[in-house]
Protein backbone atom coordinates (compact mmCIF):
# COMPACT_ATOMS: atom_id res chain seq x y z
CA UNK A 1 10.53 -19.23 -19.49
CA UNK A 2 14.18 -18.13 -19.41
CA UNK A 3 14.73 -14.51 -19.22
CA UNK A 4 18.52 -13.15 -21.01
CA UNK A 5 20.65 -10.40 -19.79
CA UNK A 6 19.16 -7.69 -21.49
CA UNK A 7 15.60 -8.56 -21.01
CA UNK A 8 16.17 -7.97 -16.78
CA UNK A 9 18.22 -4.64 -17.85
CA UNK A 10 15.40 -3.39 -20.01
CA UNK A 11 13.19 -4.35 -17.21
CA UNK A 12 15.36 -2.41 -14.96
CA UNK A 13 15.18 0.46 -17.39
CA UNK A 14 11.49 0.14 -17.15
CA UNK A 15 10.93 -0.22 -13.54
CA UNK A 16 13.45 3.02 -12.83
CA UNK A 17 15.83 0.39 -10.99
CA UNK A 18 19.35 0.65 -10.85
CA UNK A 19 20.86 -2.77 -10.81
CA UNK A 20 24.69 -3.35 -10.70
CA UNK A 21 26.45 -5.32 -14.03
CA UNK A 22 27.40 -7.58 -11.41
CA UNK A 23 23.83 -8.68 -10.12
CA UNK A 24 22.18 -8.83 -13.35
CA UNK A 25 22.92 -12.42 -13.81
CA UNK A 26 21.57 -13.55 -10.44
CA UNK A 27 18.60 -11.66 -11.29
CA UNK A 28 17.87 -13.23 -14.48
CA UNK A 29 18.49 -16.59 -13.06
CA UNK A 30 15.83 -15.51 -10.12
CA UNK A 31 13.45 -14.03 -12.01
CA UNK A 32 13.56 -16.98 -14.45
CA UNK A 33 13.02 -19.43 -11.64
CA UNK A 34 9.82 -17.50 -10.37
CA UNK A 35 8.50 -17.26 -13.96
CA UNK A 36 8.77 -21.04 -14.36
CA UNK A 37 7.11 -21.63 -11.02
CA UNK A 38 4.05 -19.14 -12.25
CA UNK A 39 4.33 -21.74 -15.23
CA UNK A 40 4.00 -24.86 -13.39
CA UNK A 41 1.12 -23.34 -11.16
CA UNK A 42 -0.84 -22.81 -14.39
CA UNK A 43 -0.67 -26.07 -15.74
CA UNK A 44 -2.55 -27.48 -12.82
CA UNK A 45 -6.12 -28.38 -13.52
CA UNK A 46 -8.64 -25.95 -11.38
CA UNK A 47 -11.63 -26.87 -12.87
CA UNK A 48 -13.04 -28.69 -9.69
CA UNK A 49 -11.43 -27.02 -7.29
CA UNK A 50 -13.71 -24.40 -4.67
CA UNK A 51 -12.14 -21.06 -4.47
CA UNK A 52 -11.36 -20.16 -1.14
CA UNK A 53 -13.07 -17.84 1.27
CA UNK A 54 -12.48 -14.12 0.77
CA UNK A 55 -12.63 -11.38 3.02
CA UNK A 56 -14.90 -9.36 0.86
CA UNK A 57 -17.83 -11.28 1.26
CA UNK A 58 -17.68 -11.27 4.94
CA UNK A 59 -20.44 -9.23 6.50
CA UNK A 60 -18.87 -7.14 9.44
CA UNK A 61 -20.53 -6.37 12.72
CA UNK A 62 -20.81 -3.08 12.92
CA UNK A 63 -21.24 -0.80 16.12
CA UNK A 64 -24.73 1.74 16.83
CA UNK A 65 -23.67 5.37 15.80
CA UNK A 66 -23.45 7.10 18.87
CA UNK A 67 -21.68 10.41 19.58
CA UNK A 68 -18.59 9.60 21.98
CA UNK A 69 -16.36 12.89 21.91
CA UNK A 70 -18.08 15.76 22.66
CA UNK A 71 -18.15 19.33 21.66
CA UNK A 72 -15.29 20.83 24.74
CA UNK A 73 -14.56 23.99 22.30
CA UNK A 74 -15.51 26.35 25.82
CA UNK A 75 -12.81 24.48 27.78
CA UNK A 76 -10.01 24.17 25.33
CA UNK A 77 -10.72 27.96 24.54
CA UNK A 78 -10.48 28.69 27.98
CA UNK A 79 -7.06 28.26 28.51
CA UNK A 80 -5.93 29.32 24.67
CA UNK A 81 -4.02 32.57 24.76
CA UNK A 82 -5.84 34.35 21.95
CA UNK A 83 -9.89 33.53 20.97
CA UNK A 84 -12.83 35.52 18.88
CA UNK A 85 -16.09 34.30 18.34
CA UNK A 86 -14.76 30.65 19.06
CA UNK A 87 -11.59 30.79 16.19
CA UNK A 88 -8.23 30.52 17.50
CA UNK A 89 -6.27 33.61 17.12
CA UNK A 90 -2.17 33.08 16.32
CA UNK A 91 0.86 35.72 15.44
CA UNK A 92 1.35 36.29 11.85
CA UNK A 93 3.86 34.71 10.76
CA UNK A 94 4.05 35.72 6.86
CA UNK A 95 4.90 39.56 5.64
């Protein structure tokens, strides 16, 4: 599949790309090459082929639920400048 000039600029258009007048010959050329490869790849004959692994199906190892961090409100309180009834207190800083 050969793409023209103004097929890549009304892609541009689409895609919100701004693409010099200068490049848009290169691009058609590249984006032509890649279509013919996608092409090519579906010509090939899959019908006995196994798909491959994928990571969905994969069953993960997963760890126990256990509390690691624990509540240290007191202490971090302790040494804030401004507390009441265990919220932090700052300056306003909006009228």
């Amino acid at each position: 599949m050969s793409l023209e000039v103004d097929e890549v600029k009304k892609i541009a258009k689409l895609a919100c790309l701004n693409v010099a007048e200068d490049d848009i010959q290169s691009y058609a050329s590249n984006l032509s090459n890649i279509l013919d490869l996608v092409e090519q790849m579906n010509a090939v004959d899959t019908a006995g082929v196994t798909p491959m692994s994928h990571p969905i199906e994969a069953v993960q190892r997963l760890r126990e639920d256990i509390v690691t961090d624990f509540n240290r409100r007191d202490e971090f309180q302790a040494i804030a400048p401004l507390t009441e009834d265990g919220l932090y207190l700052v300056p306003k800083v909006i009228e």
